[in-house]
C-alpha atoms as a PDB file:
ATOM      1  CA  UNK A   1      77.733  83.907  55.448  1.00  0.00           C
ATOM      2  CA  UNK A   2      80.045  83.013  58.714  1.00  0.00           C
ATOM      3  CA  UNK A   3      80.984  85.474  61.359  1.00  0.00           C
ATOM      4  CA  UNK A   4      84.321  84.817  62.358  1.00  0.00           C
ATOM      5  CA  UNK A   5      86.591  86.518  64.805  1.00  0.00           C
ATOM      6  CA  UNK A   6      90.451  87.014  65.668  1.00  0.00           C
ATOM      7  CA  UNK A   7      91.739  87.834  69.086  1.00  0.00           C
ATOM      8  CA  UNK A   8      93.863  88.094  71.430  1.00  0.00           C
ATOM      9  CA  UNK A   9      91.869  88.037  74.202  1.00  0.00           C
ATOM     10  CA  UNK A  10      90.339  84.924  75.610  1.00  0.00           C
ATOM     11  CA  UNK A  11      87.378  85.939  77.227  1.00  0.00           C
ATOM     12  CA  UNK A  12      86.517  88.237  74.198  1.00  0.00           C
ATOM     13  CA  UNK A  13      86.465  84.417  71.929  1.00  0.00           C
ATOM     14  CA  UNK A  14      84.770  82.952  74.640  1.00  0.00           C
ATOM     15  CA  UNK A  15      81.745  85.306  74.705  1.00  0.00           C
ATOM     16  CA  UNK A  16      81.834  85.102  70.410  1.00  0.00           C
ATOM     17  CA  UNK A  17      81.483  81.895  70.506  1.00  0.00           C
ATOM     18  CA  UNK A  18      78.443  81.783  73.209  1.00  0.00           C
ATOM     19  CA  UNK A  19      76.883  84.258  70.626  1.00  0.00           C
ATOM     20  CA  UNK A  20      77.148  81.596  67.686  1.00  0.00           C
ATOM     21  CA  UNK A  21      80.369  82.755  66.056  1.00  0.00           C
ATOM     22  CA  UNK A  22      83.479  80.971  65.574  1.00  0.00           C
ATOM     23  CA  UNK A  23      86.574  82.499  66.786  1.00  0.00           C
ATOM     24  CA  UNK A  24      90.358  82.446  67.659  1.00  0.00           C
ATOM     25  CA  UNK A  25      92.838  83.005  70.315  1.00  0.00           C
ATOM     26  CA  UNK A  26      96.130  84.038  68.878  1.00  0.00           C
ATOM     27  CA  UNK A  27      99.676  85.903  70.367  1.00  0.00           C
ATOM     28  CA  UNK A  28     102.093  84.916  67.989  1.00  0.00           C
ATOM     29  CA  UNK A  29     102.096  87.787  64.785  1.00  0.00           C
ATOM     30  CA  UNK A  30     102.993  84.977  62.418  1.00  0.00           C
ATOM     31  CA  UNK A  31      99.995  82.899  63.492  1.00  0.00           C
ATOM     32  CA  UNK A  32      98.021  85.846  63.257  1.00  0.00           C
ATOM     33  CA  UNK A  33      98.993  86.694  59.602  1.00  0.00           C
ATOM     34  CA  UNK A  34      98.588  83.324  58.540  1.00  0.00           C
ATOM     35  CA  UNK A  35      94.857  82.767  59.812  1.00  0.00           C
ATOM     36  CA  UNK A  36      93.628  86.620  58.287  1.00  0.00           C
ATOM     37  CA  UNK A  37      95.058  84.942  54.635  1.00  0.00           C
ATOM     38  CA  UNK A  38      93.013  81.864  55.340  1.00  0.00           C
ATOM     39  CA  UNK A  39      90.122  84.127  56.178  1.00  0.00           C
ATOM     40  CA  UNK A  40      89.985  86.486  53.359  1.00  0.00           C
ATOM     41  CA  UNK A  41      90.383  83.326  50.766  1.00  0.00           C
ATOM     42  CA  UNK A  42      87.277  81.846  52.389  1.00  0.00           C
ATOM     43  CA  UNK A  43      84.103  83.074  50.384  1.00  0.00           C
ATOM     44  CA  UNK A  44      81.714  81.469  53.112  1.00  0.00           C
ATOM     45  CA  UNK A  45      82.795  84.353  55.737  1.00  0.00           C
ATOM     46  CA  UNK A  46      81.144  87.721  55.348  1.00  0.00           C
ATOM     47  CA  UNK A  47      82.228  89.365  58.594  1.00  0.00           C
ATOM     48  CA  UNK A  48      85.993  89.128  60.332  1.00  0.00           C
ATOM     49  CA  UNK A  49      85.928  90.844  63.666  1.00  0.00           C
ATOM     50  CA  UNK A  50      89.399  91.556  64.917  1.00  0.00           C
ATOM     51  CA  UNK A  51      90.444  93.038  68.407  1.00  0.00           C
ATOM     52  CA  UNK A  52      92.025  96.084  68.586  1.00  0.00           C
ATOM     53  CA  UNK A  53      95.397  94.708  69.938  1.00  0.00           C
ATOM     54  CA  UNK A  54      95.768  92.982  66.896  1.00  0.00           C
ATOM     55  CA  UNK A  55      94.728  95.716  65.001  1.00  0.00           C
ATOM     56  CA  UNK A  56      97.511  97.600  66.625  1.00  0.00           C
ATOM     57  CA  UNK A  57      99.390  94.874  65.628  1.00  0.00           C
ATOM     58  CA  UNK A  58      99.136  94.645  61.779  1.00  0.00           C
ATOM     59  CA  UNK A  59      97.476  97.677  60.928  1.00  0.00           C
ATOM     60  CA  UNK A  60      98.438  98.372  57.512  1.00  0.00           C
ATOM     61  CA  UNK A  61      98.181  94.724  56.128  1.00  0.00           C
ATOM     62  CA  UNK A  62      94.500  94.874  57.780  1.00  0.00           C
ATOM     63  CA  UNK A  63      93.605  98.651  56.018  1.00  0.00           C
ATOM     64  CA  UNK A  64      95.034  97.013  53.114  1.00  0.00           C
ATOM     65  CA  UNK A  65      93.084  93.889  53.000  1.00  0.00           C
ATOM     66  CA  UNK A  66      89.915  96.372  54.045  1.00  0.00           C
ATOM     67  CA  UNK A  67      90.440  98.814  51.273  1.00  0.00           C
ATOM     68  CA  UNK A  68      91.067  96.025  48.179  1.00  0.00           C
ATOM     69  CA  UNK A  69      88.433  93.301  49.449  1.00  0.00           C
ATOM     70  CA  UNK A  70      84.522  93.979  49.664  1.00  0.00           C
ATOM     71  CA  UNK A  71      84.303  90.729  51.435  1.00  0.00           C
ATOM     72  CA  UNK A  72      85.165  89.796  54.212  1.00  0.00           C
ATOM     73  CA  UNK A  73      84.113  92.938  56.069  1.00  0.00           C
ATOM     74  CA  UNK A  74      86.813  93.796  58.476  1.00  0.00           C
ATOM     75  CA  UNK A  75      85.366  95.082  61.852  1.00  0.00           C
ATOM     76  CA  UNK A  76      87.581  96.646  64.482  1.00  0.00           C
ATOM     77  CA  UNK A  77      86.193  96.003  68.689  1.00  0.00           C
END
């Protein structure tokens, strides 16, 4: 299973991806949305790691996708 990670912070994807997991730089909300769907419909990533300003962002379509999904496993940094 794939790591994969959503920010909004460059230098936060930059140091994922020197640790060997793919990741994302993304401001716009619709963007955003549209790349978490993609995610949870992919069976080949285990782990989603999302920053907390997008967190902030879409909070309750994130607890919702975290309390109705056991995989991907949504972690919060």
């Amino acid at each position: 299973m794939k790591i994969y990670c959503i920010t909004d912070n460059q230098e936060l994807e930059v140091g994922l991806k020197l640790a060997g997991c793919e990741a994302i730089t993304l401001k716009e909300k619709i963007e955003i949305e549209k790349k978490i769907n993609e995610i949870t419909k992919d069976a080949n990533i285990g782990i989603l790691v999302i920053s907390k300003g997008i967190y902030a962002e879409l909070k309750e379509k994130i607890d919702k996708i975290r309390m109705n999904n056991k995989l991907p496993l949504i972690t919060i940094i």
